[in-house]
Protein backbone atom coordinates (compact mmCIF):
# COMPACT_ATOMS: atom_id res chain seq x y z
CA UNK A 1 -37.26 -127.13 56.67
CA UNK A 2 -39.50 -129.80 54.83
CA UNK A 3 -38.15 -132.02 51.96
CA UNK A 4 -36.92 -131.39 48.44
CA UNK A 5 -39.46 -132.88 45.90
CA UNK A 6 -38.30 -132.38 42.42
CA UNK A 7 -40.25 -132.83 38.59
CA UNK A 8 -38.98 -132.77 35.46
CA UNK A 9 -40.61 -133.16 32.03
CA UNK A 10 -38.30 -135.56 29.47
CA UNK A 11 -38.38 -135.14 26.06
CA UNK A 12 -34.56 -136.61 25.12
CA UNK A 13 -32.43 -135.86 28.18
CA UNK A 14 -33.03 -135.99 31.91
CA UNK A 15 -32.43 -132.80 33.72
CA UNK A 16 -30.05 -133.08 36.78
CA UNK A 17 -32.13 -132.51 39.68
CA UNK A 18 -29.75 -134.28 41.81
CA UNK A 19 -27.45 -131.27 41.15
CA UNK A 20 -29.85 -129.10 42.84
CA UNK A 21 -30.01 -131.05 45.92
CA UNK A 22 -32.75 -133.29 45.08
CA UNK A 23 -32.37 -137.16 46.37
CA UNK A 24 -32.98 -139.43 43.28
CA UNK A 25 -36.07 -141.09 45.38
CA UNK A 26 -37.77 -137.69 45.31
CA UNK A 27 -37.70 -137.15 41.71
CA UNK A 28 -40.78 -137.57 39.55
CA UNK A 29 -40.74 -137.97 35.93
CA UNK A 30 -42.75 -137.52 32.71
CA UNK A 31 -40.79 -138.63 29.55
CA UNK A 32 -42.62 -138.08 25.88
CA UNK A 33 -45.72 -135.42 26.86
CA UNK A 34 -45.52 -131.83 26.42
CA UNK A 35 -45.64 -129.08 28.99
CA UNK A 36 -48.89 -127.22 27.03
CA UNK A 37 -50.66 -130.66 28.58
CA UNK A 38 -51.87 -130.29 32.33
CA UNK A 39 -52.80 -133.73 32.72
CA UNK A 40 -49.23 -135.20 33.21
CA UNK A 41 -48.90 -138.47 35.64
CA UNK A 42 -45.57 -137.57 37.11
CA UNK A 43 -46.72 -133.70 37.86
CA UNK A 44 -49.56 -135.04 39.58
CA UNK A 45 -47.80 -137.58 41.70
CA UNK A 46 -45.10 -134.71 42.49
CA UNK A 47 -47.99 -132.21 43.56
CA UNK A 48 -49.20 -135.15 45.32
CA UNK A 49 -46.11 -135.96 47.48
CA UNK A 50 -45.39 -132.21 48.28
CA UNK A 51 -46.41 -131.24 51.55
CA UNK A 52 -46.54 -128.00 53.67
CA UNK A 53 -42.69 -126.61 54.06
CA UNK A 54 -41.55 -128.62 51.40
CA UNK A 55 -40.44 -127.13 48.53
CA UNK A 56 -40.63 -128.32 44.74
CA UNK A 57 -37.83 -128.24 42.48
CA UNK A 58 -38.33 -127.65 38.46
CA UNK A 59 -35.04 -127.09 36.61
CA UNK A 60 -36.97 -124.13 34.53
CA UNK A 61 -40.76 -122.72 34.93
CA UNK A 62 -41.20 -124.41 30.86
CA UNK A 63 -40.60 -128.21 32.56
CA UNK A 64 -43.42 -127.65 34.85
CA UNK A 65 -45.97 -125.47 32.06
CA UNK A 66 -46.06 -123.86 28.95
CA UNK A 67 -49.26 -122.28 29.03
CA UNK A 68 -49.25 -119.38 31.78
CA UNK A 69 -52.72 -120.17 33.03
CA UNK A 70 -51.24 -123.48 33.97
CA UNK A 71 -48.12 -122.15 35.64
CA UNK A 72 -50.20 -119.84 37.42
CA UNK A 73 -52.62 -122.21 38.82
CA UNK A 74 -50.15 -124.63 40.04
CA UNK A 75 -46.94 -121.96 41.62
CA UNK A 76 -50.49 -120.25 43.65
CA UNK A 77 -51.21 -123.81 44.63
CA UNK A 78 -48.00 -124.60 46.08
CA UNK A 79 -48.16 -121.33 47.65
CA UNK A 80 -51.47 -121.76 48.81
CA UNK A 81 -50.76 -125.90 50.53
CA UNK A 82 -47.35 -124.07 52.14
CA UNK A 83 -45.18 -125.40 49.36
CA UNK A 84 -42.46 -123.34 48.27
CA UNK A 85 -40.96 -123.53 43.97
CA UNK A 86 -37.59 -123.51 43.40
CA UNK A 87 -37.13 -122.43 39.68
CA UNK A 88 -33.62 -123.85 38.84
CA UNK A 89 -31.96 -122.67 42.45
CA UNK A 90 -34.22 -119.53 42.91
CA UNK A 91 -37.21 -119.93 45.36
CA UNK A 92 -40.32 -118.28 43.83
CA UNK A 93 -42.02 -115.74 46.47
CA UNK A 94 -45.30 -114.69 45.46
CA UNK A 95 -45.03 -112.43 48.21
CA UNK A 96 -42.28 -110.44 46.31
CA UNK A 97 -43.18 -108.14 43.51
CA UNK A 98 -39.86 -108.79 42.11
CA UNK A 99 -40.22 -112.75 42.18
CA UNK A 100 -44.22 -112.39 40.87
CA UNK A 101 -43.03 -110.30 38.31
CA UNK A 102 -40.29 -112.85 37.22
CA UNK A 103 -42.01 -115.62 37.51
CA UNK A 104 -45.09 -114.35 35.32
CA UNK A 105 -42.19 -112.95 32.29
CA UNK A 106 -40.51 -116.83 33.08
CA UNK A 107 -44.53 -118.23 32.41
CA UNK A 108 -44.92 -115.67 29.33
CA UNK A 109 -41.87 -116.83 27.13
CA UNK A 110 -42.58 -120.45 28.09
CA UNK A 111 -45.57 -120.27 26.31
CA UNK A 112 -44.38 -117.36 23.70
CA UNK A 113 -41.92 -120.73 22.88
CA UNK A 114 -43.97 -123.18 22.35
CA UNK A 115 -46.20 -121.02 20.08
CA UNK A 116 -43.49 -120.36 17.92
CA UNK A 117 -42.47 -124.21 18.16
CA UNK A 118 -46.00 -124.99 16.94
CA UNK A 119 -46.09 -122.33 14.30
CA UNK A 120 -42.40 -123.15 12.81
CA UNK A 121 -43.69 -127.01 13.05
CA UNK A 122 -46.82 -126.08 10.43
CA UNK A 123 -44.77 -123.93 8.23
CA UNK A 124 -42.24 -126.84 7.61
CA UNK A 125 -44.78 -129.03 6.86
CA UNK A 126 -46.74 -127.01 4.73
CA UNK A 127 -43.60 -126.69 2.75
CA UNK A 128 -42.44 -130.32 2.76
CA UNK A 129 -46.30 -131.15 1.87
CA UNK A 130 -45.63 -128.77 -1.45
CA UNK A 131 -42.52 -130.15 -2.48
CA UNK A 132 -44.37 -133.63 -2.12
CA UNK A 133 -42.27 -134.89 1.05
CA UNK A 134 -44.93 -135.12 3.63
CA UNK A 135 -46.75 -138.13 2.94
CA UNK A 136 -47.76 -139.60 5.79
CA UNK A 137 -46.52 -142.68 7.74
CA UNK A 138 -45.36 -144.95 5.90
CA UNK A 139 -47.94 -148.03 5.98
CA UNK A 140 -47.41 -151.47 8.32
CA UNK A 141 -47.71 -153.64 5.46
CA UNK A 142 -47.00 -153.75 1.77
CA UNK A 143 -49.32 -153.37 -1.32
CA UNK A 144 -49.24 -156.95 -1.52
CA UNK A 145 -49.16 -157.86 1.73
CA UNK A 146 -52.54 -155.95 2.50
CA UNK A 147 -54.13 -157.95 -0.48
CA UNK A 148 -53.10 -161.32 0.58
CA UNK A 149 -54.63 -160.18 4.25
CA UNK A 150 -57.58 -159.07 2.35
CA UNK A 151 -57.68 -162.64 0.12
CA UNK A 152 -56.57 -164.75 3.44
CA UNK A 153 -59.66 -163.29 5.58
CA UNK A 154 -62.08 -163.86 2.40
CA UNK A 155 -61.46 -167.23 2.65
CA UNK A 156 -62.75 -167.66 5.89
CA UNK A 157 -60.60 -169.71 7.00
CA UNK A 158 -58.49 -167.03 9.28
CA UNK A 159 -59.91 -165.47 12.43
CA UNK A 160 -58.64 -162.11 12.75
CA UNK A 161 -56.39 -163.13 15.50
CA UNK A 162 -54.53 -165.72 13.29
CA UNK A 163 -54.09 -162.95 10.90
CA UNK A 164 -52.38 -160.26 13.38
CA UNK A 165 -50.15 -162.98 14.49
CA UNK A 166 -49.15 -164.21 10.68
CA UNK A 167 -48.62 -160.33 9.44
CA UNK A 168 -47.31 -159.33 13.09
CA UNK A 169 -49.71 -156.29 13.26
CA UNK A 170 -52.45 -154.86 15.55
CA UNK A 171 -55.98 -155.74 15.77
CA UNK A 172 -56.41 -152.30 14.49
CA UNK A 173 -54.12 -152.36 11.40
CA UNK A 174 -55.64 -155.46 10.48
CA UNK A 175 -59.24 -153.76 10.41
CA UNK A 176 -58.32 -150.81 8.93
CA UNK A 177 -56.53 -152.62 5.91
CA UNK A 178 -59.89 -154.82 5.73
CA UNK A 179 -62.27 -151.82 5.96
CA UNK A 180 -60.16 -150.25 2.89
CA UNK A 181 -60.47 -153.14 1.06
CA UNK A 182 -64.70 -153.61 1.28
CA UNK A 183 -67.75 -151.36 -0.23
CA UNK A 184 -68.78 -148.98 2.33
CA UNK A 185 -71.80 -150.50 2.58
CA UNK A 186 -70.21 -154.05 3.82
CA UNK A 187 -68.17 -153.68 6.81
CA UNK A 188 -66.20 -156.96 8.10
CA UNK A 189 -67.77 -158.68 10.82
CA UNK A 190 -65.40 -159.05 14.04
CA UNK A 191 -63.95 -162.89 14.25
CA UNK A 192 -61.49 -163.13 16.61
């Protein structure tokens, strides 16, 4: 029997692969990116360490994808390189009409969830944006720190550098306050 290779997708709490048998070593991570996006760095090096015989652990088929195309494409991949998935204990057989079956209703709801997620997510804010509490990020700097920005790069005597470093902001913040602050038809030269 080949080795255990385990993935999980973070959002706040770690799932405990070790629990299923997974050595820590073996575990690849993505913290802060959604299953609904394929292009994940620790799915890819996972799929990239699993070999033929091993098998790859996911705590639940929504850590690994939340669309079912994706889920899909990758569980007939592993099957396909000699790989077997191990959905929270159970080892997916795509061999099995019982397991297929499964494992597409496991891949339906994953995705049935996040579309709810994303439709619950748009009717709060349309209802926070009508009772005028959705106003955007709040800004980097103040009123009156954007005009003396504004007033300190008129002078000419600040490169834009000297200005990220005396507001502590980005190069992009302090082009975007600049850009707000000129006609349209006079864009800000770049000084660093």
């Amino acid at each position: 029997m080949g080795e255990l290779i385990g993935y999980a997708r973070c959002s706040t709490v770690l799932q405990d692969l070790t629990a299923l048998g997974v050595p820590a070593d073996r575990i690849y991570l993505d913290k802060g990116l959604t299953g609904t996006n394929r292009e994940r760095p620790g799915l890819d090096q996972a799929l990239a360490a699993v070999r033929a015989g091993d098998t790859m652990v996911v705590p639940k088929l929504d850590r690994l994808a939340r669309p079912v195309p994706d889920a899909r494409d990758i569980g007939d991949a592993l099957v396909t390189r000699g790989v077997r998935l191990s959905l929270g204990g159970s080892i997916y057989d795509p061999a099995d009409p019982m397991s297929k079956m499964f494992f597409n209703m496991l891949a339906v709801f994953a995705e049935f969830e996040a579309d709810l997620l994303k439709m619950r997510t748009r009717e709060g804010m349309a209802i926070a944006r009508s009772r005028g509490r959705l106003k955007g990020r709040k800004p980097k700097l103040t009123a009156r720190q954007q005009a003396e920005l504004v007033r300190m790069h008129a002078t000419g005597e600040y490169t834009i550098a000297e200005l990220m470093e005396v507001f502590s902001i980005g190069r992009a913040t302090v082009y975007r306050v600049l850009n707000r602050a000129t006609p349209p038809n006079s864009v800000p030269g770049p000084r660093s």
